[in-house]
Protein backbone atom coordinates (compact mmCIF):
# COMPACT_ATOMS: atom_id res chain seq x y z
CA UNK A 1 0.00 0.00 0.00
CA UNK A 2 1.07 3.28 -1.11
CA UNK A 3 0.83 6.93 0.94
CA UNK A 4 -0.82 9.73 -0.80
CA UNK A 5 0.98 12.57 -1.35
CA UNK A 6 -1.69 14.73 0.28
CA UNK A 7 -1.70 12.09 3.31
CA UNK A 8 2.27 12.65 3.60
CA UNK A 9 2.23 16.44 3.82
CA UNK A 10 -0.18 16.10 6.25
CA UNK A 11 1.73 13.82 8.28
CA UNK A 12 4.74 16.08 7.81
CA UNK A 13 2.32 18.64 8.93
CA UNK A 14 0.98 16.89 12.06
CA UNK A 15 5.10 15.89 13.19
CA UNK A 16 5.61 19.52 13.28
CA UNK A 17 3.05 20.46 15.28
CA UNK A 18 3.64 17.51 17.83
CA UNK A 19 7.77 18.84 17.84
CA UNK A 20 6.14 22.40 18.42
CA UNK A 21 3.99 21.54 21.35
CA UNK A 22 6.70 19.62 23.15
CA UNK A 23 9.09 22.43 22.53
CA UNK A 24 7.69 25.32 23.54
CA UNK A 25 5.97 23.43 26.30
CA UNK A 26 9.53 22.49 27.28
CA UNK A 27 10.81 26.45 26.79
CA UNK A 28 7.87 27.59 29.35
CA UNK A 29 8.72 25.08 32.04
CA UNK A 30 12.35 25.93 31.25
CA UNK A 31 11.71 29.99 31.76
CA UNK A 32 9.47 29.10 34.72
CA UNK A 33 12.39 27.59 36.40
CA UNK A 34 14.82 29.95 35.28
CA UNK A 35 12.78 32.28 37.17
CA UNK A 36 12.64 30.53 40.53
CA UNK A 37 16.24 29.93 40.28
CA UNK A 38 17.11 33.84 40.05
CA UNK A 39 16.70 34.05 43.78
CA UNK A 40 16.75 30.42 44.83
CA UNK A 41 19.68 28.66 43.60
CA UNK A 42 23.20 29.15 45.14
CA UNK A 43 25.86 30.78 43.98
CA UNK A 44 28.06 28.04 41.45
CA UNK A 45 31.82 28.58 41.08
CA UNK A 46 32.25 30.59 37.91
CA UNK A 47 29.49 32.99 39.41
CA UNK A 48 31.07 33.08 42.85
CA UNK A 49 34.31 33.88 41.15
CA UNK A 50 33.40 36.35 39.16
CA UNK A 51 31.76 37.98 41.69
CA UNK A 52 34.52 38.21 43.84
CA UNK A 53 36.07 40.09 41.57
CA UNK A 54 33.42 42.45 40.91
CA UNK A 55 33.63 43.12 44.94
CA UNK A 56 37.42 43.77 44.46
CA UNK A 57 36.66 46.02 41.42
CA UNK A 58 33.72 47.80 43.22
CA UNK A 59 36.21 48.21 46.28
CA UNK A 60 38.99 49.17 44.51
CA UNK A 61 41.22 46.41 45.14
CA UNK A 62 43.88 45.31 42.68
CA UNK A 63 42.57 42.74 40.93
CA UNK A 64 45.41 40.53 39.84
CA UNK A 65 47.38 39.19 42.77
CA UNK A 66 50.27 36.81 43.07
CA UNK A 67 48.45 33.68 43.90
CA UNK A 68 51.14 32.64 45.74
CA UNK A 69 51.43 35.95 47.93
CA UNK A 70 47.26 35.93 48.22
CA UNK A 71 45.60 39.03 48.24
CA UNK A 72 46.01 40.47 51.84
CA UNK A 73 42.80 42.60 52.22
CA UNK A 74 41.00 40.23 54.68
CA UNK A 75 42.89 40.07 57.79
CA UNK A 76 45.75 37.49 58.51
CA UNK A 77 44.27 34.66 55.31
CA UNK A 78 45.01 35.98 52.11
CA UNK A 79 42.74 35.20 48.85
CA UNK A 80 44.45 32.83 46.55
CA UNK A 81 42.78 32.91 43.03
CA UNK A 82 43.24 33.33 39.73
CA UNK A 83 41.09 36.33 37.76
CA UNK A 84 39.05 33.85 35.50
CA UNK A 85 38.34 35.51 31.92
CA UNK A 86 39.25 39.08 31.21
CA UNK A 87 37.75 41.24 33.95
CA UNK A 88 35.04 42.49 31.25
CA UNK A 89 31.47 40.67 32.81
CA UNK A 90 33.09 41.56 36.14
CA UNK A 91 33.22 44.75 36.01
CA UNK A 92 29.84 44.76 34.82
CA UNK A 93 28.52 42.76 38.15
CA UNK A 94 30.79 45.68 39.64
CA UNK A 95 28.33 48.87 39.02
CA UNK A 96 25.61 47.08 41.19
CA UNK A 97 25.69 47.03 44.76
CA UNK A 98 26.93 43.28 46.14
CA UNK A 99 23.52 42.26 47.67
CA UNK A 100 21.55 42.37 43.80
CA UNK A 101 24.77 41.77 41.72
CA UNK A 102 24.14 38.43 41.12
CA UNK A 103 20.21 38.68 40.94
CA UNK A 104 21.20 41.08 38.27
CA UNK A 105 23.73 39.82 36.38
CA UNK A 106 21.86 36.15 36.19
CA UNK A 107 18.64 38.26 34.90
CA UNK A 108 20.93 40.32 32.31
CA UNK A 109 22.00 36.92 31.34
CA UNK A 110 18.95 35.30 30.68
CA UNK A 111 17.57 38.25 28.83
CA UNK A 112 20.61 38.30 26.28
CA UNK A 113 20.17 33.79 26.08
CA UNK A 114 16.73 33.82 25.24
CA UNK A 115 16.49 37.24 24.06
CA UNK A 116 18.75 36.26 21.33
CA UNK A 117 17.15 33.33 20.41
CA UNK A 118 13.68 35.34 20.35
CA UNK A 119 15.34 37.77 17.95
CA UNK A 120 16.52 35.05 15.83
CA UNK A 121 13.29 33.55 15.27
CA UNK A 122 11.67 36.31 14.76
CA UNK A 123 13.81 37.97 12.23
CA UNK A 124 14.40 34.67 10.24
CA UNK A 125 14.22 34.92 6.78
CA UNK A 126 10.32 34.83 5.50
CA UNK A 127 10.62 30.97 4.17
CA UNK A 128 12.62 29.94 6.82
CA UNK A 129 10.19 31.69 9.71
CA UNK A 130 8.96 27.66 10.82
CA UNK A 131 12.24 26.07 10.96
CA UNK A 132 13.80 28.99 12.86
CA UNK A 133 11.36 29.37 15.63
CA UNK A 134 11.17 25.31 16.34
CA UNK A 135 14.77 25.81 16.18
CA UNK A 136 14.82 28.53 18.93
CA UNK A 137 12.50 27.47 20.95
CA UNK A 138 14.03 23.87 21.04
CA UNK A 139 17.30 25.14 22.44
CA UNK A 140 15.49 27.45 24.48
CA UNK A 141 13.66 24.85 26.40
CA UNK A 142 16.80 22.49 26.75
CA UNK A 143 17.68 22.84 30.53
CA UNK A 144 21.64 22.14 30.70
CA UNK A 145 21.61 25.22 28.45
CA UNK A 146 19.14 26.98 30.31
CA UNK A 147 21.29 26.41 33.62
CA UNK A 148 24.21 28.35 32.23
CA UNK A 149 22.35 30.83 30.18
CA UNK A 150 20.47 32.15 32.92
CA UNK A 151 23.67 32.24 35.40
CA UNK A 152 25.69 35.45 36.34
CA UNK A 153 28.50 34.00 33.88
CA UNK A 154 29.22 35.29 30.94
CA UNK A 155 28.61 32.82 28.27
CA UNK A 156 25.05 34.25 27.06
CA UNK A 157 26.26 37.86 26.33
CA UNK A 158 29.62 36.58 24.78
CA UNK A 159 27.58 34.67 22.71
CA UNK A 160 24.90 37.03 22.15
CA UNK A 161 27.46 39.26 20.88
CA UNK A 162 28.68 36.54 18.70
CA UNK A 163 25.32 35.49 17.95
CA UNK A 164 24.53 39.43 16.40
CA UNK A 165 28.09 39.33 14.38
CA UNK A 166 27.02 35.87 12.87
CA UNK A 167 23.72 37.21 11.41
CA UNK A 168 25.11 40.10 9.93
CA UNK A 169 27.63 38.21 8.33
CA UNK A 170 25.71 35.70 7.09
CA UNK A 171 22.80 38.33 5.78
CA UNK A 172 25.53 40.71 3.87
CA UNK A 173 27.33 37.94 2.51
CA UNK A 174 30.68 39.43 3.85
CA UNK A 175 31.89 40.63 7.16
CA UNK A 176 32.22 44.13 8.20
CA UNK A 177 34.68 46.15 10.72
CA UNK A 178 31.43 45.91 13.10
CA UNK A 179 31.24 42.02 12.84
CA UNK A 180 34.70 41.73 13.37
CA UNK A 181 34.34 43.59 16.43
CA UNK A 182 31.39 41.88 17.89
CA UNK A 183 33.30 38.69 17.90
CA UNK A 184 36.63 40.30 18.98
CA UNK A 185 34.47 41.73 21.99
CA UNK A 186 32.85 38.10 22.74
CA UNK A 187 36.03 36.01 22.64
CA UNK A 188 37.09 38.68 25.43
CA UNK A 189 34.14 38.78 27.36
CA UNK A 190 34.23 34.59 27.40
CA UNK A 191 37.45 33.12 25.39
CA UNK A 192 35.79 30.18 24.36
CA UNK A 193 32.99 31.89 22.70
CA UNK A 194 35.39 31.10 19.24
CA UNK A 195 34.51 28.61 17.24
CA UNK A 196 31.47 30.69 14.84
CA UNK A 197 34.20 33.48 14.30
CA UNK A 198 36.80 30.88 13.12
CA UNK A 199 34.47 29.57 10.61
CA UNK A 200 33.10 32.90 9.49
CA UNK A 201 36.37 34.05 8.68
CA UNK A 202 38.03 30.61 6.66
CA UNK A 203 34.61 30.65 4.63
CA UNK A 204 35.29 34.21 3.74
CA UNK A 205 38.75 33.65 2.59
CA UNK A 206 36.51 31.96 -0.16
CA UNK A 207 33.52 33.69 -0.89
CA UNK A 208 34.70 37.78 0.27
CA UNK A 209 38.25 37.40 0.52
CA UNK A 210 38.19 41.34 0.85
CA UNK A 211 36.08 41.66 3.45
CA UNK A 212 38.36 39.96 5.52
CA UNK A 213 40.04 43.70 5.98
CA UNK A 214 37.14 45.58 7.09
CA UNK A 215 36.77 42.59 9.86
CA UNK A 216 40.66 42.53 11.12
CA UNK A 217 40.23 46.56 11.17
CA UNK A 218 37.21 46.40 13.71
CA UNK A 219 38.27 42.96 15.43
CA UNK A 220 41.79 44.85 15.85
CA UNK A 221 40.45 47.94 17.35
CA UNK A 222 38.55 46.20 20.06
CA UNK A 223 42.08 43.97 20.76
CA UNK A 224 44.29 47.07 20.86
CA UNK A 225 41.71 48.76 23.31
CA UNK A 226 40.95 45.74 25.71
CA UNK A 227 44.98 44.33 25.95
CA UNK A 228 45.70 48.23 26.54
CA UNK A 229 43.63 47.91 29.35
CA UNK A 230 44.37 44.77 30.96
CA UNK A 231 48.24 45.11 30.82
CA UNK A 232 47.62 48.27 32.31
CA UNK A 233 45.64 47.00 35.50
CA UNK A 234 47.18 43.64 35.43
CA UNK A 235 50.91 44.63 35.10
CA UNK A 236 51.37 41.94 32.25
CA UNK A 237 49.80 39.09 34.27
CA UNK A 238 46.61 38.47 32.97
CA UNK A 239 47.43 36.42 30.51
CA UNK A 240 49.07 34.08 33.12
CA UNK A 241 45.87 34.03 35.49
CA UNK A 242 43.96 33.39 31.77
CA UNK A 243 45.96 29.77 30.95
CA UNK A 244 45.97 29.26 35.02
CA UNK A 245 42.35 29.45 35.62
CA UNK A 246 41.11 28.06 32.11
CA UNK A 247 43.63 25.86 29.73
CA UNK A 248 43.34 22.93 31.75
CA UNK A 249 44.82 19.45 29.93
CA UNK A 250 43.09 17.45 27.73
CA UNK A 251 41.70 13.87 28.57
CA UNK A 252 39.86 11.81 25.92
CA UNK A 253 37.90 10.26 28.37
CA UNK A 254 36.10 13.67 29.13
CA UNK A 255 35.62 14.08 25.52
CA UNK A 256 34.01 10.54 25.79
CA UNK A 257 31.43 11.05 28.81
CA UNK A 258 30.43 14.80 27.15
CA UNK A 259 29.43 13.30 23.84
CA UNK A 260 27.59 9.81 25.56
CA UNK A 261 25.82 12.23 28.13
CA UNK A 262 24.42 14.92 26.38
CA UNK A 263 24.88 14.35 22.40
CA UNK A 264 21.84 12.34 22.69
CA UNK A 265 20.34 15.65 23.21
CA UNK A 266 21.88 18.18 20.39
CA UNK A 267 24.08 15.83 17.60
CA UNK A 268 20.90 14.95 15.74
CA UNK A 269 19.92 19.20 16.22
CA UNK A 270 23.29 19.87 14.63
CA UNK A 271 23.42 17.25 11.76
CA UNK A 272 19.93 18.67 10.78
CA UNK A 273 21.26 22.28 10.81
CA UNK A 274 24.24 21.04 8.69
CA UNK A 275 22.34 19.15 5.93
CA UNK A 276 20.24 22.31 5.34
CA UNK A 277 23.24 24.70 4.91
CA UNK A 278 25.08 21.95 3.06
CA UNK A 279 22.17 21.50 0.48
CA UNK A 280 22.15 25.10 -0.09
CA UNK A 281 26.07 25.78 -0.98
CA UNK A 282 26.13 22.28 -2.85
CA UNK A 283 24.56 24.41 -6.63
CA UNK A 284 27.36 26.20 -8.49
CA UNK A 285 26.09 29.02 -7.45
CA UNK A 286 27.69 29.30 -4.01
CA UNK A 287 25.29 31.50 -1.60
CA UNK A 288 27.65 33.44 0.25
CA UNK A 289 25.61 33.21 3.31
CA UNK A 290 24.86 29.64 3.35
CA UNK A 291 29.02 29.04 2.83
CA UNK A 292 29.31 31.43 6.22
CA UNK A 293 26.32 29.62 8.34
CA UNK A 294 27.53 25.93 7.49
CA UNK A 295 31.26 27.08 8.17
CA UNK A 296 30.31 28.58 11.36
CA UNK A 297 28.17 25.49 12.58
CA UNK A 298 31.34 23.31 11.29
CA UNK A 299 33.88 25.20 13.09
CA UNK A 300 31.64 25.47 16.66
CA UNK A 301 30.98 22.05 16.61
CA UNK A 302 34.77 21.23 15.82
CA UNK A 303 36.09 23.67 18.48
CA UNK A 304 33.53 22.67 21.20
CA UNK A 305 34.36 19.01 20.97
CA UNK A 306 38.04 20.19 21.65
CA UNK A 307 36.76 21.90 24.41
CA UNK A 308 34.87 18.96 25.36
CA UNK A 309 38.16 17.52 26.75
CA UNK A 310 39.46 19.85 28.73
CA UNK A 311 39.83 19.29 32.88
CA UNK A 312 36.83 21.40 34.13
CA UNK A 313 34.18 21.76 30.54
CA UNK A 314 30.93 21.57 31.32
CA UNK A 315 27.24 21.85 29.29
CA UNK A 316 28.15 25.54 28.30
CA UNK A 317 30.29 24.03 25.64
CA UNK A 318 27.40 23.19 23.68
CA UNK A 319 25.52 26.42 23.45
CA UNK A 320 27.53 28.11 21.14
CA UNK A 321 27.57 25.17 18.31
CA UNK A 322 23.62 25.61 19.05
CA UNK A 323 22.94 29.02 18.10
CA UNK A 324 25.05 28.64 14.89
CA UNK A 325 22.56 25.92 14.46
CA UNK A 326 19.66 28.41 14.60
CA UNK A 327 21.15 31.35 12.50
CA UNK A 328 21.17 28.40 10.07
CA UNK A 329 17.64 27.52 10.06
CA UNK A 330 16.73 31.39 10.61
CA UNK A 331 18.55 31.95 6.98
CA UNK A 332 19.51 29.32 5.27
CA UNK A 333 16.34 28.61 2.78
CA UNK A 334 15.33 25.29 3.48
CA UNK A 335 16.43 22.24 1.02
CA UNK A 336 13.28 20.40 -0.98
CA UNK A 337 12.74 17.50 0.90
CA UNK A 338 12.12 14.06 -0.55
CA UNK A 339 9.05 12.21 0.14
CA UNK A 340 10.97 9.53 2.04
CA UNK A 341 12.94 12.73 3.69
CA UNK A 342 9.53 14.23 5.03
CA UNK A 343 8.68 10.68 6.28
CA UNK A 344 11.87 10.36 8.16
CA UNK A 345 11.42 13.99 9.71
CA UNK A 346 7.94 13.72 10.63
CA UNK A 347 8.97 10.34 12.41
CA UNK A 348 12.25 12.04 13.92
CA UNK A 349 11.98 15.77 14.70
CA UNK A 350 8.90 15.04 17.23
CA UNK A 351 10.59 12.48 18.79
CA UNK A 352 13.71 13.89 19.57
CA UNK A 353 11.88 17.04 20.81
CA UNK A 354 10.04 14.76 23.40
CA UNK A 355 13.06 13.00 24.22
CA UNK A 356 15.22 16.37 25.17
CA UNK A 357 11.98 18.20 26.22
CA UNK A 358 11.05 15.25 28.86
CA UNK A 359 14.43 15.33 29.99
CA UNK A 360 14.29 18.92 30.19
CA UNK A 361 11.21 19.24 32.90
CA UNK A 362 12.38 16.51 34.77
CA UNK A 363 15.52 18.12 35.44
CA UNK A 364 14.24 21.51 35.75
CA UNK A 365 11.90 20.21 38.46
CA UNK A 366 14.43 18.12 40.72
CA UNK A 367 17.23 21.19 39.88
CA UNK A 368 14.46 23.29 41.68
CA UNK A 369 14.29 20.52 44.71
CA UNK A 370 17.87 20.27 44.97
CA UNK A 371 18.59 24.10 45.13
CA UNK A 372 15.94 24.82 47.55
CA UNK A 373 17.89 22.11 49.58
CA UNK A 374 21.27 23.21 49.17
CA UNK A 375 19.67 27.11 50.44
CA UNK A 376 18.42 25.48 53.26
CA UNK A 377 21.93 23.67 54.41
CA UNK A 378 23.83 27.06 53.60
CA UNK A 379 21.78 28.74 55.71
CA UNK A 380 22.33 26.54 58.57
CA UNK A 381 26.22 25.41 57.96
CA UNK A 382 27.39 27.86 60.45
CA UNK A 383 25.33 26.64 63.21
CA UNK A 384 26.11 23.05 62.44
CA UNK A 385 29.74 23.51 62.83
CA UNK A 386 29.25 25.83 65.66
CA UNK A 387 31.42 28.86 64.07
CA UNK A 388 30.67 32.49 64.44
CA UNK A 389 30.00 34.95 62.30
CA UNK A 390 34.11 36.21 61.96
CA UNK A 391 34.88 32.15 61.13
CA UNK A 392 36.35 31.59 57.92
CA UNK A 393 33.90 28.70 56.24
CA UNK A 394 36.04 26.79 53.55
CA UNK A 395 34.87 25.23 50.39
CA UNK A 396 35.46 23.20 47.08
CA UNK A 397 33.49 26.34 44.85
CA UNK A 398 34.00 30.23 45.00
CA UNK A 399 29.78 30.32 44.95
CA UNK A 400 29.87 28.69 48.61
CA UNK A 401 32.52 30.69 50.16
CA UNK A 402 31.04 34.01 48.97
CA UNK A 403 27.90 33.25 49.88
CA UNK A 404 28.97 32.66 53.22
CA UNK A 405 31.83 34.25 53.33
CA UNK A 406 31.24 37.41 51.43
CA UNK A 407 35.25 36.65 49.88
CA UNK A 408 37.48 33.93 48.87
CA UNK A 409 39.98 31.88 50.82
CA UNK A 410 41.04 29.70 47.23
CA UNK A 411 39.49 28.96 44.37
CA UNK A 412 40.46 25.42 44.45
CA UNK A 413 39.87 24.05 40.95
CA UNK A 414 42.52 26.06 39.31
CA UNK A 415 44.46 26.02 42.32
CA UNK A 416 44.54 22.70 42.48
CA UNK A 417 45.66 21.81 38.76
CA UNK A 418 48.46 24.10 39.40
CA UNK A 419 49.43 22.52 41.89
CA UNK A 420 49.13 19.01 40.51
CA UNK A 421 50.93 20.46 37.55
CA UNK A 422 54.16 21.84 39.71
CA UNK A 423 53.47 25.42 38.71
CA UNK A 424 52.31 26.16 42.15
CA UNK A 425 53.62 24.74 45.55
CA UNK A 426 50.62 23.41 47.85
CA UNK A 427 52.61 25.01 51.40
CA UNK A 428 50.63 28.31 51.44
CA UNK A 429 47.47 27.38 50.94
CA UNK A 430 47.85 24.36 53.67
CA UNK A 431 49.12 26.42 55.87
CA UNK A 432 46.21 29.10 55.55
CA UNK A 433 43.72 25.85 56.39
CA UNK A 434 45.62 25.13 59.36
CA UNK A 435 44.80 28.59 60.64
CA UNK A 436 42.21 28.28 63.61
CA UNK A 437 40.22 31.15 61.68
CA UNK A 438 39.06 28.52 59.22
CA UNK A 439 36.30 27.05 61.41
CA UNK A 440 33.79 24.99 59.16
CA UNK A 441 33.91 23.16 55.38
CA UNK A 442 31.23 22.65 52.82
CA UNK A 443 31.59 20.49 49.73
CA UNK A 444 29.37 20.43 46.43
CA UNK A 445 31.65 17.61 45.13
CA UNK A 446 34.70 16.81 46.71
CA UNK A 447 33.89 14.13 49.84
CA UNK A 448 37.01 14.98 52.02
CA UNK A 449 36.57 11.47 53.98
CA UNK A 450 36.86 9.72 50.54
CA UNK A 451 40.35 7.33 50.52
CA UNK A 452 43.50 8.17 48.09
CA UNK A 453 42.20 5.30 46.57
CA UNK A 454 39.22 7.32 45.15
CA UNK A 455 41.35 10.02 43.69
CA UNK A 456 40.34 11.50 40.02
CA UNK A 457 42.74 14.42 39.33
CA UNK A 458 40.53 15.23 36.25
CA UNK A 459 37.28 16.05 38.72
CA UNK A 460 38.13 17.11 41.86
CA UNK A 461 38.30 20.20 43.06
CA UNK A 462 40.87 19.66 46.35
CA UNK A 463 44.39 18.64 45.89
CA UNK A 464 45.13 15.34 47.67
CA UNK A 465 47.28 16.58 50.13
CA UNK A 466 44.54 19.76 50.92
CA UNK A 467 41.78 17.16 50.99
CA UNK A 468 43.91 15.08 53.27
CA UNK A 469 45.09 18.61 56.00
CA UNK A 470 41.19 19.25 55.65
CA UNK A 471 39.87 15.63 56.84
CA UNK A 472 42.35 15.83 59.40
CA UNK A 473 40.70 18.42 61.22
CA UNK A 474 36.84 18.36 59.93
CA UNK A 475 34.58 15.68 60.16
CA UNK A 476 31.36 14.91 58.82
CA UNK A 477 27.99 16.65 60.23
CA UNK A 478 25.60 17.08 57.87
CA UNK A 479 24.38 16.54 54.37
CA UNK A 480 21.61 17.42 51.86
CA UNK A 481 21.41 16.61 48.34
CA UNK A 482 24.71 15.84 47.84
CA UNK A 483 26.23 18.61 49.87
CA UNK A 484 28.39 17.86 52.75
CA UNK A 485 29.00 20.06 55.70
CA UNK A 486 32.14 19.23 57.98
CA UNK A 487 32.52 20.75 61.49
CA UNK A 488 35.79 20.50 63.47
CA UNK A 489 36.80 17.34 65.10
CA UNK A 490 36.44 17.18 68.57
């Protein structure tokens, strides 16, 4: 038995609508919990870091300190850190006063993620207008992007900025000195945010070789300005607290556990995006724009499976290979589909929309559950190890100690790797744990009590010997959700 071809468009028809249910069903629960989480959920490291260097900023603190020296503005234990990215989100967080900064900058975050991906739905080429918004709202509604992109990090305006330079680029055909820019100003503001520019600029080696001037004059006006500025407040170093606190090794493994735990959720999402841009710069008639948008997608997806690897990468990694995707189906004009190809979508495209959307609530909700419980032990860590208000609490993320802290005593992850790597000796910051100041402990990952045996280098946040001078003095005394709070031994 044969299938009309009236009865095939209207299952075609009938698979969209199912995928555009689930999806924006999934983008509203997503938004809803994006919105409880502005005010409920605790500080995470990048945001606590940052944040501490918004407070130095606002105070007018030097920024960039000698790790090894610590920052001696808190009384007799220094800060030992390394400034994250370039100092450009932090100053941001730095104009608003420390009890809204990071109600602020997570809202200013989530307004430039799903702002952007509003905008590029809604400006989407006329023919490409149904594409574009399931597009947008599918990667709105996916919650390990929606946990970052509504954060105080960051990663949404870098790649909002990126996002803009991309579109422009792709509708001109070219780049321009303001493109060029754009990008230059996102790789600063987060330096991963690189992979779209990369492939905007080998495609137009090809297609608008001379635009490739106008782009280097903007992109180099923004370097010029921003390296001005940060050898000028950093005294040379920041490109030393830069590889310190993000180029981390590579492990394969990593790359590995990224791509089996979450590619279920985006590779099939990507491949789509690519066969449309492919189909359209196949002709001999190369569209300019299409060459840019499937270059771009290419390159993102290249670069963030690099990135994949790296000690310390997390979900973030996939956003930006995700909005090339949508500036793809916002402009690239969709290919003429086969009958058998408008089968396999209708079959497909609602499916793996329920798939990543089901996933999506369910973690929304429990992410909501476990935050609320994680508020609750914060608020009550002090008490449990008996410390007073002018004890020093330590933990394995910058987000814990400034919440409780209102500073930093270490920002262990990069710390640590130094450390591990010989680039940093592990003396000073053992000897500022031993200090009778430090009074309580609180861990989002790293058990302290766990045996040498249990070691990974490549996910824990304490060194073994600072895990080991911690468990020596704090024991176990109370838990929640995977938290652990340690009080001092008796």
């Amino acid at each position: 038995m044969t299938i009309s071809t009236s009865h095939r468009g209207a299952f075609f028809r009938l698979g969209l609508a199912l995928a555009a249910l689930v999806v924006f069903v999934a983008s509203a629960v997503t938004l809803w919990g994006a919105g409880r989480n502005l005010y409920l959920r605790p500080l995470d490291g990048v945001e606590g870091d940052l944040l501490f260097e918004a407070s130095r900023i606002r105070g007018g603190l030097a920024l960039y300190t000698d790790p090894l020296q610590g920052a001696a503005d808190y009384g007799p234990i220094p800060a030992r850190y390394y400034v994250l990215y370039p100092p450009l989100w932090a100053a941001f967080l730095a104009l608003w006063p420390t009890a809204v900064a990071a109600v602020l900058g997570r809202a200013a975050s989530g307004v430039a993620w799903w702002g952007l991906l509003a905008w590029l739905a809604i400006t989407a080429r006329a023919r490409c207008r149904v594409p574009a918004v399931l597009a947008a709202a599918f990667v709105a509604g996916v919650y390990s992007l929606a946990e970052f992109g509504g954060s105080a990090r960051p990663d949404s305006v870098a790649l909002a900025l990126a996002g803009v330079a991309l579109t422009r680029a792709v509708r001109k055909g070219h780049l321009d000195s303001l493109s060029g820019a754009l990008f230059a100003l996102a790789a600063f503001t987060k330096p991963n945010v690189l992979g779209m520019a990369g492939g905007v600029v080998a495609a137009c080696a090809f297609v608008a070789p001379r635009s490739l001037r106008r782009a280097a004059v903007g992109a180099g006006a923004v370097v010029l300005v921003v390296v001005a500025a940060l050898e000028s407040v950093s005294s040379g170093a920041w490109l030393t607290h830069l590889r310190a606190g993000t180029a981390q090794p590579l492990e394969l493994h990593l790359f590995v556990h990224h791509i089996l735990a979450r590619g279920q959720f985006f590779l099939s999402f990507l491949a789509c995006a690519a066969l449309f841009a492919w189909r359209a710069v196949r002709p001999r008639a190369v569209q300019a724009g299409a060459t840019m948008a499937l270059a771009a997608l290419a390159f993102s997806v290249a670069w963030s499976f690099v990135t994949f690897a790296k000690i310390g990468s997390a979900a973030n990694y996939w956003m930006e290979p995700c909005v090339a995707a949508v500036i793809v189906f916002a402009h690239v004009q969709p290919p003429e589909l086969t009958p058998r190809a408008r089968l396999a979508l209708a079959v497909a495209v609602p499916l793996q929309a329920l798939w990543t959307g089901v996933s999506s609530v369910r973690a929304t909700r429990e992410a909501i559950d476990a935050n609320r419980a994680h508020t609750l032990l914060l608020e009550r860590a002090r008490a449990v190890c008996g410390a007073g208000p002018d004890v020093l609490v330590v933990a394995d993320e910058p987000g814990i100690e400034m919440a409780l802290d209102g500073r930093l005593v270490a920002h262990a992850f990069p710390l640590t790797h130094q450390v591990l790597r010989g680039r940093l000796p592990s003396g000073p910051w053992l000897r500022d744990l031993a200090r009778p100041e430090v009074g309580c402990v609180v861990t989002a990952h790293d058990r302290i009590e766990r045996p040498l045996s249990e070691v990974d280098v490549d996910y824990d946040y304490f060194a073994p010997e600072v895990r080991s001078a911690l468990y020596a003095r704090f024991a176990p005394a109370a838990a929640s959700a995977g938290w652990e709070v340690y009080a001092p031994r008796r």
